[in-house]
Protein backbone atom coordinates (compact mmCIF):
# COMPACT_ATOMS: atom_id res chain seq x y z
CA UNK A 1 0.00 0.00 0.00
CA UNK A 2 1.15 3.16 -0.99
CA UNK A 3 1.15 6.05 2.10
CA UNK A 4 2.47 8.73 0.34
CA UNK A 5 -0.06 11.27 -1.36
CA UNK A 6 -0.88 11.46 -4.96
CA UNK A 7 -2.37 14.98 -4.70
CA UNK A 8 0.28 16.43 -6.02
CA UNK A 9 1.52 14.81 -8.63
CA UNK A 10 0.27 15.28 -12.28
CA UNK A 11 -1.61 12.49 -14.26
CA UNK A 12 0.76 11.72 -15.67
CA UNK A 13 3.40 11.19 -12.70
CA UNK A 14 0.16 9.01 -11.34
CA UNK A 15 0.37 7.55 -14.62
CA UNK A 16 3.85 5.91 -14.19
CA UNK A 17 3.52 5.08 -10.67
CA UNK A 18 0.02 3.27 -10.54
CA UNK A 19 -0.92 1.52 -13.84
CA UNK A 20 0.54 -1.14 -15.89
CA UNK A 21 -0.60 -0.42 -19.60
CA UNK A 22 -1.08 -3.31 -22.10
CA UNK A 23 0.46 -3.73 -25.16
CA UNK A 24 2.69 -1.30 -23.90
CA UNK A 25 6.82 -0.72 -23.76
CA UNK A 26 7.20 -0.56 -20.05
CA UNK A 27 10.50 0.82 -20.56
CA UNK A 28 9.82 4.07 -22.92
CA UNK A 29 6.52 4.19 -21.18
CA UNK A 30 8.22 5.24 -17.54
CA UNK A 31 10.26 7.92 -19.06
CA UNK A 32 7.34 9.28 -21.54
CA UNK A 33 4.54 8.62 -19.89
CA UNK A 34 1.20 8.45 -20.91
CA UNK A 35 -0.93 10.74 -23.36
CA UNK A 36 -4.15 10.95 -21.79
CA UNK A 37 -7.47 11.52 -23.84
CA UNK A 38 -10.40 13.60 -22.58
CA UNK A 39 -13.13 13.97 -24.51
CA UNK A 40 -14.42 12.70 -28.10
CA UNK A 41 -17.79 13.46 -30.11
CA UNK A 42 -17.91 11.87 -33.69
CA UNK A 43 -14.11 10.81 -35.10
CA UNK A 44 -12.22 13.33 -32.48
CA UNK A 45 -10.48 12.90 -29.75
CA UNK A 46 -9.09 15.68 -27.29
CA UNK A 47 -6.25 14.76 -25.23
CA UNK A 48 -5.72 16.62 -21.72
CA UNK A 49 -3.61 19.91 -23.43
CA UNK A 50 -6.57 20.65 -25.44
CA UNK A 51 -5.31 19.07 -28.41
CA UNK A 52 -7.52 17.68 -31.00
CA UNK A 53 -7.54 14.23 -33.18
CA UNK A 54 -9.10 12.33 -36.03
CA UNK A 55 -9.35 8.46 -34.82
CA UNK A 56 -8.39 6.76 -37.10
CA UNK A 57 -8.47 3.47 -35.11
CA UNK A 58 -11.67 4.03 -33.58
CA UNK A 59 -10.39 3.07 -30.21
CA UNK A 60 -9.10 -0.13 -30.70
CA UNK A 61 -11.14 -1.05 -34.00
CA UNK A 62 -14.25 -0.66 -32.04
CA UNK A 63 -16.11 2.72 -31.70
CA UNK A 64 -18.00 2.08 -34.77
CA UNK A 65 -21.32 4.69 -33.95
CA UNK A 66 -18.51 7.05 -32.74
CA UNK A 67 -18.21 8.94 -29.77
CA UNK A 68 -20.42 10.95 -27.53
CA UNK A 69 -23.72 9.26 -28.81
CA UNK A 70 -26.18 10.43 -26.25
CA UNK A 71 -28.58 7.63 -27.08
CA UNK A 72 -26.45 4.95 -25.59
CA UNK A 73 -25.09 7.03 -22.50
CA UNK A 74 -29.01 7.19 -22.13
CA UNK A 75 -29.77 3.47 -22.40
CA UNK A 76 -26.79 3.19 -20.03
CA UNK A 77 -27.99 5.12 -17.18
CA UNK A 78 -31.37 4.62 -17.51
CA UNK A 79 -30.98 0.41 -17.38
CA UNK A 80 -28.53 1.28 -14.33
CA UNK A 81 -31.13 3.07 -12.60
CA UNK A 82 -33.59 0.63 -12.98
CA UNK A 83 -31.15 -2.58 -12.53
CA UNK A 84 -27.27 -2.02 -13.19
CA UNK A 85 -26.81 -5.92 -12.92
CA UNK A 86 -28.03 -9.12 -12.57
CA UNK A 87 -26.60 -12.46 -13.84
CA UNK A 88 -28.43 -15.19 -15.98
CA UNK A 89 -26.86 -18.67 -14.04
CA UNK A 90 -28.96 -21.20 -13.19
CA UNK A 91 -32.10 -19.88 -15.47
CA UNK A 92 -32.30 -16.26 -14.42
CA UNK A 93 -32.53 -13.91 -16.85
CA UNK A 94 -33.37 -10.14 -17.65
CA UNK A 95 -34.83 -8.36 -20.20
CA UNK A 96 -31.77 -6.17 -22.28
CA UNK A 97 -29.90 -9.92 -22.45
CA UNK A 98 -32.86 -11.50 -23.91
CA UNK A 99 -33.50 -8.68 -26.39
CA UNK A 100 -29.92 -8.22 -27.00
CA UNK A 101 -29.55 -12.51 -28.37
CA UNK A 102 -32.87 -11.88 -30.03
CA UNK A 103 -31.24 -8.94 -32.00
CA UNK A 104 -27.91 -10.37 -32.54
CA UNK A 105 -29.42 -13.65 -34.37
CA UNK A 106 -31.46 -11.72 -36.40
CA UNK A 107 -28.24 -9.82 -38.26
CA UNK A 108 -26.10 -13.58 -38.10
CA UNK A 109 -25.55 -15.95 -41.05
CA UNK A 110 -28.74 -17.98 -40.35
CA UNK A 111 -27.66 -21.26 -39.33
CA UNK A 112 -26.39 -19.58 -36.57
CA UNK A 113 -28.84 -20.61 -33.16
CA UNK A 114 -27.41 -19.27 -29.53
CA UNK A 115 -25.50 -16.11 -28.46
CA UNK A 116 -23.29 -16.88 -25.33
CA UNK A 117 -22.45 -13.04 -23.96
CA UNK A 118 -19.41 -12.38 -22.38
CA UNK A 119 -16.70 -9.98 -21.67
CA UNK A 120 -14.08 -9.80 -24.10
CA UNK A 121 -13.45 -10.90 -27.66
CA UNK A 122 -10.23 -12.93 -25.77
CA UNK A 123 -12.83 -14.92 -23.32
CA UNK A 124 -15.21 -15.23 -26.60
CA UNK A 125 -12.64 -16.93 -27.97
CA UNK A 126 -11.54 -19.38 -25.12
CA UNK A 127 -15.26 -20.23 -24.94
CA UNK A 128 -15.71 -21.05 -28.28
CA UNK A 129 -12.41 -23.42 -27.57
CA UNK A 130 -14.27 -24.71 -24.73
CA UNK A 131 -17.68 -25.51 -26.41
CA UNK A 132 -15.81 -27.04 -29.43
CA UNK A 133 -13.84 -29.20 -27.02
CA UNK A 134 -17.37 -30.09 -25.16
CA UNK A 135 -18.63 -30.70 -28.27
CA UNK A 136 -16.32 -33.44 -29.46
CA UNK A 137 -16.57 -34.97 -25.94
CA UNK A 138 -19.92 -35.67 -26.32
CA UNK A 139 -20.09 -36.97 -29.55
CA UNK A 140 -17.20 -39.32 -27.93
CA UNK A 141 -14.39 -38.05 -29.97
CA UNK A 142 -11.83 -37.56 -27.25
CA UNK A 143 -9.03 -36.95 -29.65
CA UNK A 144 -10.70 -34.43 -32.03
CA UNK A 145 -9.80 -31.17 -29.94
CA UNK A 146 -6.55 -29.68 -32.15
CA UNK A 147 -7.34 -25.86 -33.26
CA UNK A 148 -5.95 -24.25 -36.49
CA UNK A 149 -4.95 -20.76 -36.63
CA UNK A 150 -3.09 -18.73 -39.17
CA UNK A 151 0.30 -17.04 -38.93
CA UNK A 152 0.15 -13.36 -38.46
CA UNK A 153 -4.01 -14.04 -36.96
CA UNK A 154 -4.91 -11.95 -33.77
CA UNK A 155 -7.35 -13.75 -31.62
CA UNK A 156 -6.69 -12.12 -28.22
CA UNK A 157 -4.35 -12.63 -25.18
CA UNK A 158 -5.92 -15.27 -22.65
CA UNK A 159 -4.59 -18.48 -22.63
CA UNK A 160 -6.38 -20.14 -25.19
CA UNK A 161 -6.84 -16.67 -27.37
CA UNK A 162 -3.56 -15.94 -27.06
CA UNK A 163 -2.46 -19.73 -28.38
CA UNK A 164 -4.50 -19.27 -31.36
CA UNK A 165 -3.03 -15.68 -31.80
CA UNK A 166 -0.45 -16.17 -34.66
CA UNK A 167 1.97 -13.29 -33.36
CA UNK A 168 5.57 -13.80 -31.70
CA UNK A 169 5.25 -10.98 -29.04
CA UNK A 170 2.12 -13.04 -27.87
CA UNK A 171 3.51 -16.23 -27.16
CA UNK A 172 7.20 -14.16 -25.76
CA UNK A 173 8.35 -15.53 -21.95
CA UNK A 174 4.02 -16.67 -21.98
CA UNK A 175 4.84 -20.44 -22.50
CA UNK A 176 2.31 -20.21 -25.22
CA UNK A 177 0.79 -21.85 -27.79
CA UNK A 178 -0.34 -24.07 -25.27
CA UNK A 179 0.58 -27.94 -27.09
CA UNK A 180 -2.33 -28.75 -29.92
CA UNK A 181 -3.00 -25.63 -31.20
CA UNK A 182 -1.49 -25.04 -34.99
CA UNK A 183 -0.70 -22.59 -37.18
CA UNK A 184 -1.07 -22.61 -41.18
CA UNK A 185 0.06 -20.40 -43.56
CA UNK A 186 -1.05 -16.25 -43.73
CA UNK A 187 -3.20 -15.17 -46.70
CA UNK A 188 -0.64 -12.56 -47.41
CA UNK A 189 -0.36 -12.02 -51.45
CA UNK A 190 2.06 -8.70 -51.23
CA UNK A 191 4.79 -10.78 -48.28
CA UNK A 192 4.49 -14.80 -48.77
CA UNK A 193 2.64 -15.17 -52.35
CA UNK A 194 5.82 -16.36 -54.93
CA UNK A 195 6.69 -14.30 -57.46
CA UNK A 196 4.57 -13.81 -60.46
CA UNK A 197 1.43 -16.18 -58.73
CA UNK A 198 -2.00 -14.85 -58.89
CA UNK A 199 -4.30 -14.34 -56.00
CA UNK A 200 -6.11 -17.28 -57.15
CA UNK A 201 -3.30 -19.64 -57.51
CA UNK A 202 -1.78 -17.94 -53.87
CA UNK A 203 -5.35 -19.04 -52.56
CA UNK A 204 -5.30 -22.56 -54.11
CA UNK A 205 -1.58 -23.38 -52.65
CA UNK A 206 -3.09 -21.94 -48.91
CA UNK A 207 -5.69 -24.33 -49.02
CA UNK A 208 -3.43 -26.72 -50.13
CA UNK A 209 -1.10 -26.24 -47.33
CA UNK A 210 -4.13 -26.46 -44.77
CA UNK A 211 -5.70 -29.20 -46.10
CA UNK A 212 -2.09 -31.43 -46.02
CA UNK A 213 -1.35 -30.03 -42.31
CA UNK A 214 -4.78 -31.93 -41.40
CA UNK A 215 -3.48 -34.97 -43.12
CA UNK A 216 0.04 -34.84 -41.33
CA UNK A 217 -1.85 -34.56 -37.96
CA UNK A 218 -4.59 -36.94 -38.75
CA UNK A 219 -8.24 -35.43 -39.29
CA UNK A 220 -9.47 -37.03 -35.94
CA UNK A 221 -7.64 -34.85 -34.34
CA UNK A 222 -8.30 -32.00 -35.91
CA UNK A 223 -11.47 -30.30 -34.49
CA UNK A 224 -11.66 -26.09 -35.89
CA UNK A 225 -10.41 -23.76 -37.97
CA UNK A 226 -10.42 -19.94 -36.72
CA UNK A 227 -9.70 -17.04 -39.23
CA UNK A 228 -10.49 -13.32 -38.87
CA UNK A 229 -12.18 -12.68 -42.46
CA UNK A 230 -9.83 -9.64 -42.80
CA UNK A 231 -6.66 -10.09 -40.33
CA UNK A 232 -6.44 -7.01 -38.68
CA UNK A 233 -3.68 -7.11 -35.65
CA UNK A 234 -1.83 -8.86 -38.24
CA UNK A 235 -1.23 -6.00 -41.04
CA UNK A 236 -4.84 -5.41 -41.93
CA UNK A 237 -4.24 -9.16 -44.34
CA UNK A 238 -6.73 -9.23 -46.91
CA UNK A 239 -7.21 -12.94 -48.22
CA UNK A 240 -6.57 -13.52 -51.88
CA UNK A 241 -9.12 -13.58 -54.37
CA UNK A 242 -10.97 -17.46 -53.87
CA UNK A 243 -9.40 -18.01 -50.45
CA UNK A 244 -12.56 -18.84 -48.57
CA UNK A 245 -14.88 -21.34 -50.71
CA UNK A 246 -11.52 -23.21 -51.02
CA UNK A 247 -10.46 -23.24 -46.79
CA UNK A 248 -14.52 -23.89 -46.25
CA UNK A 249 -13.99 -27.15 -49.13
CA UNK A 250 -11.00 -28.58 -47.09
CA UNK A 251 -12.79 -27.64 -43.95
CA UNK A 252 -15.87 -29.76 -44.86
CA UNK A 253 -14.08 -32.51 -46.43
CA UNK A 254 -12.35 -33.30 -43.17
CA UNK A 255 -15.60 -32.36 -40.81
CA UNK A 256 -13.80 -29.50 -39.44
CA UNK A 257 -15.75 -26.62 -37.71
CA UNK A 258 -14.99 -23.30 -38.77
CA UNK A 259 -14.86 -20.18 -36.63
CA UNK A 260 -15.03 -17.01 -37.92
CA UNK A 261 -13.45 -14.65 -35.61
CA UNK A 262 -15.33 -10.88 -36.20
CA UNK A 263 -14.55 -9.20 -33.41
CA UNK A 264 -13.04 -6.49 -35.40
CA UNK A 265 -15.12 -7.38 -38.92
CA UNK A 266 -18.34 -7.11 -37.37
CA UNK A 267 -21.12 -5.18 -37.60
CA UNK A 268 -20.43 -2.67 -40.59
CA UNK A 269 -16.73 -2.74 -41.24
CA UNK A 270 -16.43 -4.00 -44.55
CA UNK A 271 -19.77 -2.30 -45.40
CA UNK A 272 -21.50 -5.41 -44.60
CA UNK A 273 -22.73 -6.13 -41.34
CA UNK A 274 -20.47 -9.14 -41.25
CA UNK A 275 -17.02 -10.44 -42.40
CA UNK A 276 -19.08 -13.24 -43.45
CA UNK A 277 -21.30 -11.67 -45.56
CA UNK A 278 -18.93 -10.13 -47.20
CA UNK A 279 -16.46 -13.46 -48.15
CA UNK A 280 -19.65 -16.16 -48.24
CA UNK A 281 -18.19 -17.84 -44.82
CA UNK A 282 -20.44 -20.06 -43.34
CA UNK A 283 -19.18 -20.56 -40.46
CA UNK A 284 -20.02 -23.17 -37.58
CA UNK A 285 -19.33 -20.45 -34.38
CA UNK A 286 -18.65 -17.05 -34.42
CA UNK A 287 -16.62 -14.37 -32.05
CA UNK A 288 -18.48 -10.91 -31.90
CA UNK A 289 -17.29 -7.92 -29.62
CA UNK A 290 -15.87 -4.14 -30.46
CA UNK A 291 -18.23 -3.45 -33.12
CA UNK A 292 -21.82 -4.88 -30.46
CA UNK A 293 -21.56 -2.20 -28.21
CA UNK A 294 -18.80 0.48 -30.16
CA UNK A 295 -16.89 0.31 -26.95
CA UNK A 296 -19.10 2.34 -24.74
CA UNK A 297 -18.78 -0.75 -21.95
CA UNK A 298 -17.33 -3.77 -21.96
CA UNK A 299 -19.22 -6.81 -23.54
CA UNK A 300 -18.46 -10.07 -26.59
CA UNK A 301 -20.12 -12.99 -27.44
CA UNK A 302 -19.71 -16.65 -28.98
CA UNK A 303 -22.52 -17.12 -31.62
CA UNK A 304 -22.98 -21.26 -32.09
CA UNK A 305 -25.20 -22.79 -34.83
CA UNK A 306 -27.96 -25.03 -34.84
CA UNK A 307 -26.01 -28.67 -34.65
CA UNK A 308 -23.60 -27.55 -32.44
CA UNK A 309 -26.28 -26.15 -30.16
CA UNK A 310 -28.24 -29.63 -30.15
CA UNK A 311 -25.21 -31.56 -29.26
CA UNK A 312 -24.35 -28.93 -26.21
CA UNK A 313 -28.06 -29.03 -24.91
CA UNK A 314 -28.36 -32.69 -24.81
CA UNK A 315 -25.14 -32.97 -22.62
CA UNK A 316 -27.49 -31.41 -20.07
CA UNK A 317 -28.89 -35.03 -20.23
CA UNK A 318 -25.65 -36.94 -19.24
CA UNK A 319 -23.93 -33.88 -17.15
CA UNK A 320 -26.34 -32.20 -15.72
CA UNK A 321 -25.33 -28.20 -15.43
CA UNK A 322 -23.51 -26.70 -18.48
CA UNK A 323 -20.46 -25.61 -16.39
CA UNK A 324 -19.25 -22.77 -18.30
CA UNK A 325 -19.97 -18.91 -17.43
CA UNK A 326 -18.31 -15.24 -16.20
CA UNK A 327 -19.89 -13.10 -13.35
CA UNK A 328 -20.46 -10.26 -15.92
CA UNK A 329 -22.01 -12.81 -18.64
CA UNK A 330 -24.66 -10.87 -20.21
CA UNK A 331 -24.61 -7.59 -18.26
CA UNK A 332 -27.87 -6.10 -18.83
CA UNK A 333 -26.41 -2.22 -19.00
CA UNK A 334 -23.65 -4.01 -21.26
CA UNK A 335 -26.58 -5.62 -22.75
CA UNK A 336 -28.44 -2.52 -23.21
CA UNK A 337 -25.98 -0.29 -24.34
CA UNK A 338 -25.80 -2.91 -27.15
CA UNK A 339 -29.25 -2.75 -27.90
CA UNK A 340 -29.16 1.27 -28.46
CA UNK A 341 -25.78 0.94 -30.71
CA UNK A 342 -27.18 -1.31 -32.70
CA UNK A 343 -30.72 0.88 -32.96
CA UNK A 344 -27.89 4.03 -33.96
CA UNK A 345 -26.76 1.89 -36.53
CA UNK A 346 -30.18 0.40 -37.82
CA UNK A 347 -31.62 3.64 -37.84
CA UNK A 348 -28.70 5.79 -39.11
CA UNK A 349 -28.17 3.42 -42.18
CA UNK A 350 -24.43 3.02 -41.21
CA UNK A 351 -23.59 -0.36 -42.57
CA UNK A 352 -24.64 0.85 -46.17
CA UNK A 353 -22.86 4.30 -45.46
CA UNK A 354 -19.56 2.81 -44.16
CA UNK A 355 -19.75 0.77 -47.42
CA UNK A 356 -19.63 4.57 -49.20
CA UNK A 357 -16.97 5.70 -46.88
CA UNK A 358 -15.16 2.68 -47.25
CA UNK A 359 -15.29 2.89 -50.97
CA UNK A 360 -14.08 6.65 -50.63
CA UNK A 361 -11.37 5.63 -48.06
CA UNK A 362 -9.94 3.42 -50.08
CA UNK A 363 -9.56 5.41 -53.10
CA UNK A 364 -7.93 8.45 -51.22
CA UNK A 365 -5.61 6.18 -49.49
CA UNK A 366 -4.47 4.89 -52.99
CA UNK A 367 -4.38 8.36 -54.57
CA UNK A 368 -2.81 9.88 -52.06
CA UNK A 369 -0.47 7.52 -50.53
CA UNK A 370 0.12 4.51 -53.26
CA UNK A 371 2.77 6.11 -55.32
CA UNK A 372 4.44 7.37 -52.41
CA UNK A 373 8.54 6.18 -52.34
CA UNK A 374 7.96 4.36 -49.19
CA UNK A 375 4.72 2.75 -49.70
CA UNK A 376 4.64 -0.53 -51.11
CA UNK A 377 1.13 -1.11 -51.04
CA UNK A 378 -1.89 0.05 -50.14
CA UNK A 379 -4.87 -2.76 -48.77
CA UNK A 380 -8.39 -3.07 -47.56
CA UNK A 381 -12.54 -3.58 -47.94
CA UNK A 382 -14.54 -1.18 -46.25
CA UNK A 383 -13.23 0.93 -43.26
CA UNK A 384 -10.46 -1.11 -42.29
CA UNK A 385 -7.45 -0.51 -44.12
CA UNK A 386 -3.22 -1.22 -43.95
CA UNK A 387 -0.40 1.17 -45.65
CA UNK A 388 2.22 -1.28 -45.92
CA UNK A 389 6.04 0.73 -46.01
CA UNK A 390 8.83 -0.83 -47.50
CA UNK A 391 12.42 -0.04 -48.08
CA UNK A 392 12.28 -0.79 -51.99
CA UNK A 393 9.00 -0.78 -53.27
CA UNK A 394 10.16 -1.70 -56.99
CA UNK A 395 12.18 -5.20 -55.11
CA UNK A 396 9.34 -5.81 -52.12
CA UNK A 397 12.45 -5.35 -49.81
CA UNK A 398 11.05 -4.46 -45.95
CA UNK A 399 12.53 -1.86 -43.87
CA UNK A 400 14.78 -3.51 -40.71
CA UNK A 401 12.71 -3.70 -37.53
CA UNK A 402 15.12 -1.71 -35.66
CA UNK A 403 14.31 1.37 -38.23
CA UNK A 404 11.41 1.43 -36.30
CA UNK A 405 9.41 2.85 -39.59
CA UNK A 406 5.94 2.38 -39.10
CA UNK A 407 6.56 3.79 -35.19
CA UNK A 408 7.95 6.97 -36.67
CA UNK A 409 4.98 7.56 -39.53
CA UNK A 410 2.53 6.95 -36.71
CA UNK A 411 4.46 8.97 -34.22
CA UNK A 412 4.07 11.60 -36.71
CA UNK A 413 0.89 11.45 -37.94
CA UNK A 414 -0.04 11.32 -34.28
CA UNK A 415 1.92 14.87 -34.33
CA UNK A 416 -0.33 16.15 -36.96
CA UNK A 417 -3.49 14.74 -35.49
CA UNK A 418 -4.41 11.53 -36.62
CA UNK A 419 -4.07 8.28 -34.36
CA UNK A 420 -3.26 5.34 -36.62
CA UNK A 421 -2.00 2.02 -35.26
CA UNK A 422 1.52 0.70 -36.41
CA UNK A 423 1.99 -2.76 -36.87
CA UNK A 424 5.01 -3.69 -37.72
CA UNK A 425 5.87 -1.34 -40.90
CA UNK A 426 2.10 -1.16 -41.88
CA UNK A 427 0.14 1.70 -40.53
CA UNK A 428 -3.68 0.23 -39.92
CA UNK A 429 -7.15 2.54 -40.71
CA UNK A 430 -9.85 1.32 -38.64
CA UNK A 431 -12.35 4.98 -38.25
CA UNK A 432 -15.43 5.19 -36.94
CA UNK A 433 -18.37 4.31 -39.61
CA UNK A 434 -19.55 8.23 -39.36
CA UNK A 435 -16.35 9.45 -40.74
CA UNK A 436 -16.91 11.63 -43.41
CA UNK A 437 -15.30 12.46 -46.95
CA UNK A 438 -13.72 16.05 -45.17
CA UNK A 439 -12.17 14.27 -42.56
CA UNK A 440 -10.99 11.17 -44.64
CA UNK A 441 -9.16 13.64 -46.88
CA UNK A 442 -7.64 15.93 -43.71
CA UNK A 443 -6.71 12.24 -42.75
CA UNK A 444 -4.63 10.98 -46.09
CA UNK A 445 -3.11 14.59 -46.07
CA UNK A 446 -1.71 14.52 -42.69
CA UNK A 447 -0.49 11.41 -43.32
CA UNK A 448 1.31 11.94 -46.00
CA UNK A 449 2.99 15.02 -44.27
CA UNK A 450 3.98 11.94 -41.66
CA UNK A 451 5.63 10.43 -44.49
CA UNK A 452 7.42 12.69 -45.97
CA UNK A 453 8.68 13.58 -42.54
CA UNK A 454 10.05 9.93 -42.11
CA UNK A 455 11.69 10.01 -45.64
CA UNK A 456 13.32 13.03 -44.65
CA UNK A 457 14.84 11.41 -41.48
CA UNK A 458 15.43 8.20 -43.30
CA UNK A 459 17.66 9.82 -45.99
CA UNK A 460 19.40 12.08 -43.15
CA UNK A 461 20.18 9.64 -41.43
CA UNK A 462 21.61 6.96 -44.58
CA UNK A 463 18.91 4.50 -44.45
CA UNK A 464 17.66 5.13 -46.92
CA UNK A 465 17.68 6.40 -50.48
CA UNK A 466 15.50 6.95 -52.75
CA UNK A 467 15.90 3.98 -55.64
């Protein structure tokens, strides 16, 4: 405990003493600190200087109505007032929850049949491990329990999220992947697609490659598939022309389930309401988060379909109580903050208009930004969207890690007002669906400012020159 006061000492001093940020280096962060945001209203954030921002992340891919919608602070405090929370073990229930898994199967692929809410798309993702694994007990397939992931995939960061997670930093000093969980091949044309091969032949060799790690590791023991429909964590990975129907053909062949992971796909990114509608995935479970409440509190859920649903229920028969469940599962403010994003976005039209935007987005990016000297490509569907910078753009030869590039263009752009996300050397788009044309264009031209800034340094420094 500590005695001393903290009445003196600035946010940010409070900052580096009290709270241990994710996804954060610990190091830099004691001597920087933090930069603390405020306020938002639409795509802008202001910090605690009075600074403004576009978000071009949308939080963390997730404040898709954007901010300051009165409607859901409303549906917030007003299901607070009347009950702030109950849970729904042993048969209880309440009413936002109901509505809420009412409303989310209505918008699903419709073979989907039960909504499981809980906290995080992380624990949505260790359930749907859990229910698949549950699953293959009771159909007395002990063995059948191995998960497939992809390379470069981001699935979250509990234990069994963070073993389907395809991403070194993940696994680092974690002990993780946890044994029987696998990684294929990323659907990356621009990085691991051979010279001179087609999307469709890239697609074709990745199914390839999937369908001969089931063989090597025996199809009875082989029990799911997860993929986000666009990677996002991973570079903002758009899958090759084809990619799906073929994966979903292997899939099939081998009676292995598929789950589609849209925490960050969901509801309206790519213009459709879902990463599935947008590919033709038919998936067997799905992982929803972010996008079901924009962020405003806390809440996920694991979406199972009809077969998989009939095999869980009947357990009930031989076990007794279905022994899975979180304190906060179904949260009815969580719950009805859901409901009123989700009437913003019904009755606002935004999954049609982030289609426009998205359209829009993606041609200023490319106008803008493609024929840049350090871009080597620009990628995307909808509002999500990945600047990929590279040392030789003519060769496809990456910058070194320790040049730190995509830090620097987003440390910049930051510097001109737009938050983008680096990953790696690809700067990611993720906005809010109610960005507009003015602010998509004040985006691309600050960021471009960021990388001319970069170049600058880059030749200054002798790291580069221009080819």
């Amino acid at each position: 405990m500590r005695a001393d006061p903290a009445d003196n000492l600035s946010l940010e001093e409070m900052d580096k003493l009290s709270l241990l940020h994710p996804y954060t280096h610990l190091v830099q962060h004691a001597e920087r600190g933090p930069l603390i945001m405020t306020e938002g209203a639409g795509v802008r954030l202001t910090d605690n200087h009075g600074r403004r921002y576009i978000d071009a992340m949308g939080g963390l891919w997730c404040v898709n109505v954007g901010y300051g919608r009165p409607e859901i602070v409303e549906a917030i405090a007003a299901q607070a007032t009347k009950l702030p929370y109950y849970h729904i073990f042993a048969s209880m229930g309440t009413e936002p929850a109901i509505r809420l898994a009412d409303r989310v199967l209505r918008l699903v692929p419709e073979n989907m049949s039960k909504v499981f809410f809980g906290n995080s798309g992380s624990d949505a993702n260790d359930t749907n491990v859990k229910l698949i694994w549950y699953y293959n007990n009771l159909l007395k397939r002990p063995k059948k329990k191995k998960i497939i992931a992809r390379r470069r995939g981001y699935h979250g960061v509990t234990v069994a999220a963070a073993s389907m997670t395809g991403l070194p930093h993940v696994h680092a000093a974690f002990d993780l992947p946890l044994p029987g969980f696998l990684h294929t091949s990323a659907p990356h044309h621009y990085w691991e697609a051979p010279a001179g091969m087609s999307e469709r032949e890239f697609a074709a060799q990745l199914a390839s490659d999937l369908d001969v790690l089931i063989r090597s590791e025996g199809p009875e023991t082989v029990a799911a598939f997860i993929a986000e429909p666009v990677m996002g964590a991973g570079g903002v990975v758009v899958p090759p022309e084809g990619y799906y129907p073929l994966v979903q053909e292997v899939l099939r062949k081998h009676d292995v389930l598929f789950i589609a992971d849209e925490v960050i796909c969901g509801f309206g990114r790519l213009g459709t309401w879902f990463g599935c509608d947008y590919f033709g995935i038919e998936p067997d479970l799905m992982t929803i988060a972010k996008g079901l409440t924009s962020g405003y509190l806390p809440m996920s859920a694991s979406v199972i379909s009809e077969p998989i649903w009939d095999v869980v229920r009947d357990g009930s028969k031989e076990l007794g109580v279905f022994g899975h469940g979180y304190t906060y599962s179904a949260h009815p403010t969580a719950a009805a903050a859901g409901l009123a994003n989700l009437d913003i976005m019904e009755n606002e039209g935004l999954v049609p208009q982030a289609a426009e935007a998205g359209a829009y987005m993606q041609r200023r990016l490319r106008e803008v930004l493609a024929d840049h000297p350090l871009v080597g490509e620009v990628r995307g569907v909808g509002l999500i969207a990945g600047v990929e910078l590279v040392a030789d753009k003519r060769n496809k030869i990456a910058f070194e890690p320790a040049l730190k590039v995509g830090q620097r263009a987003s440390d910049y752009a930051l510097a001109g007002g737009v938050i983008s996300r680096p990953l790696g050397n690809t700067l990611a788009f993720s906005p809010p669906l109610v960005i507009t044309h003015a602010d998509i264009d004040e985006m691309t031209s600050i960021v471009w400012d960021a990388l001319e800034r970069v170049r600058s340094e880059l030749i200054t420094e002798g790291c580069w020159k221009a080819a």
